[in-house]
Protein backbone atom coordinates (compact mmCIF):
# COMPACT_ATOMS: atom_id res chain seq x y z
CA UNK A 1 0.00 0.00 0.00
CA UNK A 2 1.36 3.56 -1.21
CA UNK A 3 1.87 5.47 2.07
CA UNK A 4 0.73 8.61 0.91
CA UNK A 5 -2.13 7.14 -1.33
CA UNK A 6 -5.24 6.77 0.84
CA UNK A 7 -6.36 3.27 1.49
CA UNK A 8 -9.22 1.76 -1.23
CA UNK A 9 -12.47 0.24 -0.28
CA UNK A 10 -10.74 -2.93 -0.37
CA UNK A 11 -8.09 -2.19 1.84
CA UNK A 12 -10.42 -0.91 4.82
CA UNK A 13 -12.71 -3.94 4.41
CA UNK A 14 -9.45 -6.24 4.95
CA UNK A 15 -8.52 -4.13 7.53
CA UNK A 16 -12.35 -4.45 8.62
CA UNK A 17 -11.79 -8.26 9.01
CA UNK A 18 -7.89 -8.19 10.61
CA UNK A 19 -6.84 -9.67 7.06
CA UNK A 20 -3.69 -7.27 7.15
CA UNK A 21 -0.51 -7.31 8.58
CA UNK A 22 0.97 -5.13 11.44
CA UNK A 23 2.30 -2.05 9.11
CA UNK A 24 -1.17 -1.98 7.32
CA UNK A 25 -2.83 -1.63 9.74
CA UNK A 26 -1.17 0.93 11.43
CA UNK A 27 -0.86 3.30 8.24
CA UNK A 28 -4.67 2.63 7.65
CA UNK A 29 -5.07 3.72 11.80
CA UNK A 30 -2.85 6.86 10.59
CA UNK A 31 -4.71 7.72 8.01
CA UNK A 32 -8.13 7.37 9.73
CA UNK A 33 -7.23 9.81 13.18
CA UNK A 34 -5.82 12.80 9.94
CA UNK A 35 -8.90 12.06 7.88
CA UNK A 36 -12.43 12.18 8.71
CA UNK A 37 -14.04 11.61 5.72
CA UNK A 38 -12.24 8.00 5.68
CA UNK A 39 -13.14 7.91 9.14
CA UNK A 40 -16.59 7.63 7.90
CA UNK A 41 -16.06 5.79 4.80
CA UNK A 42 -14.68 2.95 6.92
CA UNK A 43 -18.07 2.90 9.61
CA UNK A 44 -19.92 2.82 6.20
CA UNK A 45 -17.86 -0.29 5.10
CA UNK A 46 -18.68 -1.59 8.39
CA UNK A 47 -22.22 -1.57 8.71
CA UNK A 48 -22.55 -5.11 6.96
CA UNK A 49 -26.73 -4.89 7.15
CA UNK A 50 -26.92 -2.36 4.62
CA UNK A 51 -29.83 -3.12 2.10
CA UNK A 52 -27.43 -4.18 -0.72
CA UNK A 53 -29.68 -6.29 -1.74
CA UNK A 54 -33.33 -4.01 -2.16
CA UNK A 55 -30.72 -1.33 -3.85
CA UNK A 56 -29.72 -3.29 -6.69
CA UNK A 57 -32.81 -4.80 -7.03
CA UNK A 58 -34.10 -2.08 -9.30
CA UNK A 59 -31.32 -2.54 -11.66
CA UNK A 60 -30.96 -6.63 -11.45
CA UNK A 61 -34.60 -6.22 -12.88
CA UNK A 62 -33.71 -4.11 -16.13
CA UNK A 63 -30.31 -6.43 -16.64
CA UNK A 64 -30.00 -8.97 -19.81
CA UNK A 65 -29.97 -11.91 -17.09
CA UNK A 66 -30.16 -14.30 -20.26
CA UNK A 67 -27.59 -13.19 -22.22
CA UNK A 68 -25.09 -11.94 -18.98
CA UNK A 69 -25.73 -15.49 -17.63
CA UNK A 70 -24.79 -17.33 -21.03
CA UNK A 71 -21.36 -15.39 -20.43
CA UNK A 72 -20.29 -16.35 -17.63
CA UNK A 73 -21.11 -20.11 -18.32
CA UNK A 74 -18.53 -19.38 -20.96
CA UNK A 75 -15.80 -18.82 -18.44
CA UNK A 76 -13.63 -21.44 -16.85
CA UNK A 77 -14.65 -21.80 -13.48
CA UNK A 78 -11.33 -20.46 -11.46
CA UNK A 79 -11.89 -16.94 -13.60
CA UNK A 80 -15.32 -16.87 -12.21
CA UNK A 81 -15.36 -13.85 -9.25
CA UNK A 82 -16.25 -14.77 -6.04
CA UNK A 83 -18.84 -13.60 -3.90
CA UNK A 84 -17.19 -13.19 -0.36
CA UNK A 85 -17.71 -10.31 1.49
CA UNK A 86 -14.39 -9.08 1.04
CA UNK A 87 -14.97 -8.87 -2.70
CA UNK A 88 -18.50 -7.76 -2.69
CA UNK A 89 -18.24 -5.05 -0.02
CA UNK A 90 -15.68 -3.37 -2.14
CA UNK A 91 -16.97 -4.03 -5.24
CA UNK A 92 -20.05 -1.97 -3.66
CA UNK A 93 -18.00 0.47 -2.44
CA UNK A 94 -16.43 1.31 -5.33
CA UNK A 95 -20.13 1.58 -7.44
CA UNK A 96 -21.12 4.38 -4.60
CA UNK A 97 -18.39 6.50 -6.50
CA UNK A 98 -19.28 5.66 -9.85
CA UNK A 99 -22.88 5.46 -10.35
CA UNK A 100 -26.24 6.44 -9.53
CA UNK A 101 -27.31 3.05 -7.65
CA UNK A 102 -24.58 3.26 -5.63
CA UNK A 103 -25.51 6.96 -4.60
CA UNK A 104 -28.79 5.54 -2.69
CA UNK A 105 -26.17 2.84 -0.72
CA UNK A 106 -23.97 6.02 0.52
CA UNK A 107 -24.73 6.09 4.18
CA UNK A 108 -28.52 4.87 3.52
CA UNK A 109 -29.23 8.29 0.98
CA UNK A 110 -31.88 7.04 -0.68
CA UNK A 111 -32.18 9.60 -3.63
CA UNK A 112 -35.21 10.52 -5.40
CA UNK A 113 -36.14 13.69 -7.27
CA UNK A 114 -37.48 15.42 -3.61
CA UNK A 115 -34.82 18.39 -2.36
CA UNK A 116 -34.45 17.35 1.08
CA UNK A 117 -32.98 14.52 1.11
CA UNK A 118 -29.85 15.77 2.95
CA UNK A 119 -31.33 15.24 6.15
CA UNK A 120 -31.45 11.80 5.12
CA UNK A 121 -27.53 11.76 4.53
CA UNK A 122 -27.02 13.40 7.72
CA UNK A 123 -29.91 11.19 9.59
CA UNK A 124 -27.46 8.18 8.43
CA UNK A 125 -24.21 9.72 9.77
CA UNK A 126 -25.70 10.59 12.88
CA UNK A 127 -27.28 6.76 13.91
CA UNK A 128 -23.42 5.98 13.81
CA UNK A 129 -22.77 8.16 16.84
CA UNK A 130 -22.81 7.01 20.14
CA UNK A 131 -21.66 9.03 23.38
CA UNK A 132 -17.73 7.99 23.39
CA UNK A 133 -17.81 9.59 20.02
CA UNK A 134 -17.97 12.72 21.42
CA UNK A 135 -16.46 12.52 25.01
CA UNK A 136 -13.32 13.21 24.35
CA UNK A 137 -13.47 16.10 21.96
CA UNK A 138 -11.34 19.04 22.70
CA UNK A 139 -14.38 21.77 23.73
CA UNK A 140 -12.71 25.08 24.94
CA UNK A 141 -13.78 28.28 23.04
CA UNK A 142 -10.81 28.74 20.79
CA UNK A 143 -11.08 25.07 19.24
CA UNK A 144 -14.80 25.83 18.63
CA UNK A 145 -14.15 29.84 17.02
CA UNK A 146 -11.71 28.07 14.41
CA UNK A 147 -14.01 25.43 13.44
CA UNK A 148 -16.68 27.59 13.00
CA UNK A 149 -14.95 30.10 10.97
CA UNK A 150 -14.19 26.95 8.48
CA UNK A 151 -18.50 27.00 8.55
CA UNK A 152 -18.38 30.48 8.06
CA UNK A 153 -16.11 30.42 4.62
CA UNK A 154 -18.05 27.81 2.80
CA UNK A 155 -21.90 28.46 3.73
CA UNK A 156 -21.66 32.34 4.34
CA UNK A 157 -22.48 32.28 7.84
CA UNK A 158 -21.36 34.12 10.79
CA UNK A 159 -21.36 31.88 13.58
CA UNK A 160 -19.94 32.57 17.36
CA UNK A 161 -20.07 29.64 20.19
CA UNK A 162 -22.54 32.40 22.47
CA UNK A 163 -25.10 31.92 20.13
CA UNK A 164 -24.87 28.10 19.86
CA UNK A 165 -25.14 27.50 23.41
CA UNK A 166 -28.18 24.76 24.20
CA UNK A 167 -29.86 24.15 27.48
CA UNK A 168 -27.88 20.70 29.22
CA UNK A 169 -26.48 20.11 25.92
CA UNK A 170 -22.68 20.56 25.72
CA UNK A 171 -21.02 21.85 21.95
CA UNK A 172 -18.49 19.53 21.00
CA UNK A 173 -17.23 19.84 17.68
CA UNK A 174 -18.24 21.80 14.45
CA UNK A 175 -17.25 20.33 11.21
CA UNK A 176 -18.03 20.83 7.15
CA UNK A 177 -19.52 17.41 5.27
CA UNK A 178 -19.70 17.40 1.47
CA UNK A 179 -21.57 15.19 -0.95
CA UNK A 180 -21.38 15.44 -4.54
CA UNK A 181 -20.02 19.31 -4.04
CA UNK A 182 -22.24 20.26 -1.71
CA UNK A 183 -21.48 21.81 1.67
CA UNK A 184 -23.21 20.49 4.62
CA UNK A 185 -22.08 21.91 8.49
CA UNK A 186 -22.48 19.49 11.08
CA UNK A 187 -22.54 21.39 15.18
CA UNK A 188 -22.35 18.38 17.37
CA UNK A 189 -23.56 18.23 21.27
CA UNK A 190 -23.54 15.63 23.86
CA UNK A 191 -26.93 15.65 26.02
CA UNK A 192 -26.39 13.76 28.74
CA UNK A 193 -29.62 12.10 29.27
CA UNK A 194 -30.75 11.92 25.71
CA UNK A 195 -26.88 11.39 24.12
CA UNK A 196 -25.53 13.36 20.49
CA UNK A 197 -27.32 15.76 18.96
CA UNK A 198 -26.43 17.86 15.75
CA UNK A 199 -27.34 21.33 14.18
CA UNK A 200 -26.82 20.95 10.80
CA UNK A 201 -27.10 23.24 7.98
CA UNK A 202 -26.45 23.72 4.02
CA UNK A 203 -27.73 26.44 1.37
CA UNK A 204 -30.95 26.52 0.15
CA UNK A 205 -32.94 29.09 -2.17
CA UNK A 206 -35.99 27.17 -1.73
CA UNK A 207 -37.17 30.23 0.59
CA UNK A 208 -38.17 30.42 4.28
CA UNK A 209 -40.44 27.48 5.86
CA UNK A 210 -41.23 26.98 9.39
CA UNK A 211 -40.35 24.29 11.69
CA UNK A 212 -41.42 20.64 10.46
CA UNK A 213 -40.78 17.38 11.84
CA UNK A 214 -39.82 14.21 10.96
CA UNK A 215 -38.14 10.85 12.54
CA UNK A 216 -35.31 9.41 11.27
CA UNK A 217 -33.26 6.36 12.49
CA UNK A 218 -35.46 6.39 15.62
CA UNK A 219 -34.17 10.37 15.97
CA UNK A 220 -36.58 12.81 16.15
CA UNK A 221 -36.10 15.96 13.76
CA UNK A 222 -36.84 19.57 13.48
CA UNK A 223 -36.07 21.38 10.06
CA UNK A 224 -36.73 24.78 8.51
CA UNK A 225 -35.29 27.20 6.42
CA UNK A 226 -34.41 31.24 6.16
CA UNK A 227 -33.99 32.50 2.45
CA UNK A 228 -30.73 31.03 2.71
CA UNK A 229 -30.02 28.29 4.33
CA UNK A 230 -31.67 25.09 5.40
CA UNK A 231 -31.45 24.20 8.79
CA UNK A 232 -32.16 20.87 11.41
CA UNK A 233 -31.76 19.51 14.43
CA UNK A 234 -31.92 16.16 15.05
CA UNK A 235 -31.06 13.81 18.31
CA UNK A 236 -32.87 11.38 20.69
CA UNK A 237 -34.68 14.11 22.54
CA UNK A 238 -38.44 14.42 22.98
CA UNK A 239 -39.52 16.24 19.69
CA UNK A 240 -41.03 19.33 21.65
CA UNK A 241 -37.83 19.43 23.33
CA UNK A 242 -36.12 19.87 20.14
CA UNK A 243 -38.46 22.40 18.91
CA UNK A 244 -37.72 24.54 22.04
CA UNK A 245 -34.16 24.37 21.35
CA UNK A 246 -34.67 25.30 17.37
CA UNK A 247 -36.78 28.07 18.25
CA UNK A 248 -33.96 29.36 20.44
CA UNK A 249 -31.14 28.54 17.71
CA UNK A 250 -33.18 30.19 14.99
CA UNK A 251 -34.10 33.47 17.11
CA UNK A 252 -30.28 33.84 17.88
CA UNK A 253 -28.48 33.44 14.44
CA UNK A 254 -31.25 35.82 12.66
CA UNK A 255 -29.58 38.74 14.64
């Protein structure tokens, strides 16, 4: 493996089953605490109960089974691929990149022509969390301004920790998500008695909208929108409870 070349799906699913050896693994644990993204890419990998199955099922249905079929039975029988998990996660993996299947396997997006559909990608990023994802976070003011300012540059906000303060809820990290080009902030908390919660927030010119809810991955969610930007909030909390806070959130960053 290239050391400065970051590891292929393949690579993190071997390093997913302990099929490397001591100085793969420890690059691929390098690479993971500098990168985030991979970070994620590898809990994606990891989450073996994804619906491959239902997502291809669409396009299985419009395939030349006949014809691909008579192919293969052409082949001798050690050029055949085979199907172990090793092979297929990556192969997966690798379609997520390249095609438009593969974009509704991506952390659970499942795309259709509806705009919203971000809170979907960031419903699925969020059921990954658990509390000791967020313990340990650095949380003093200074950490939080520069993060924020990184916010600030790509969605033309002006954010300040003051006005992101939440009742019992502590702010412990803010960080900018992309898909397909597309900026997406992501304000973490850790509630104590209801566990992570996020503010999250991309551009929208879909115009203002009031607060909505939804549930998502057994998360309750409050969304709505300034000419702007579209905003949520999602966590475990009660759903009123969540309102409360985006009522707060939203009266603050309007001034």
């Amino acid at each position: 493996m290239n050391e400065r070349a970051a590891p292929s799906d393949e690579q993190l699913v071997a390093y997913l089953d302990d099929q490397l050896d001591a100085e793969q693994r420890t690059r691929i644990d390098t690479a993971i605490a500098e990168d985030s993204t991979l970070n994620l890419r590898l809990q994606w990998l990891a989450r073996s109960s994804l619906p491959f199955k239902d997502a291809f099922a669409q396009l299985a249905q419009q395939a030349p089974m006949d014809r691909m079929q008579s192919m293969l039975d052409t082949l001798p029988s050690p050029e055949r691929p085979s199907m172990d998990r090793r092979w297929f996660l990556a192969a997966a993996a690798g379609l997520v990149v390249t095609s438009v299947v593969a974009d509704r396997l991506f952390l659970g997006w499942q795309l259709s022509q509806e705009k919203n559909n971000w809170r979907g990608l960031v419903a699925d990023y969020m059921s990954l969390y658990v509390p000791e994802t967020l313990e340990h976070l650095p949380s003093d003011e200074g950490t939080q301004q520069a993060q924020l300012r990184s916010i600030d540059t790509r969605l033309g906000l002006n954010l300040v920790p003051a006005k992101l303060v939440l009742p019992r809820s502590e702010f412990k990290r803010a960080q900018i998500l992309e898909y397909d080009g597309v900026p997406i902030a992501q304000i973490t908390y850790l509630d104590p008695a209801n566990g992570p919660m996020a503010l999250c927030v991309t551009l929208s010119n879909s115009g203002s909208r009031h607060f909505a809810h939804e549930r998502r991955h057994g998360m309750n969610v409050v969304y709505w929108a300034d000419m702007e930007h579209a905003w949520m909030l999602i966590g475990h909390n009660p759903a009123a409870e969540l309102e409360d806070m985006a009522k707060l959130l939203r009266t603050r960053l309007s001034t």
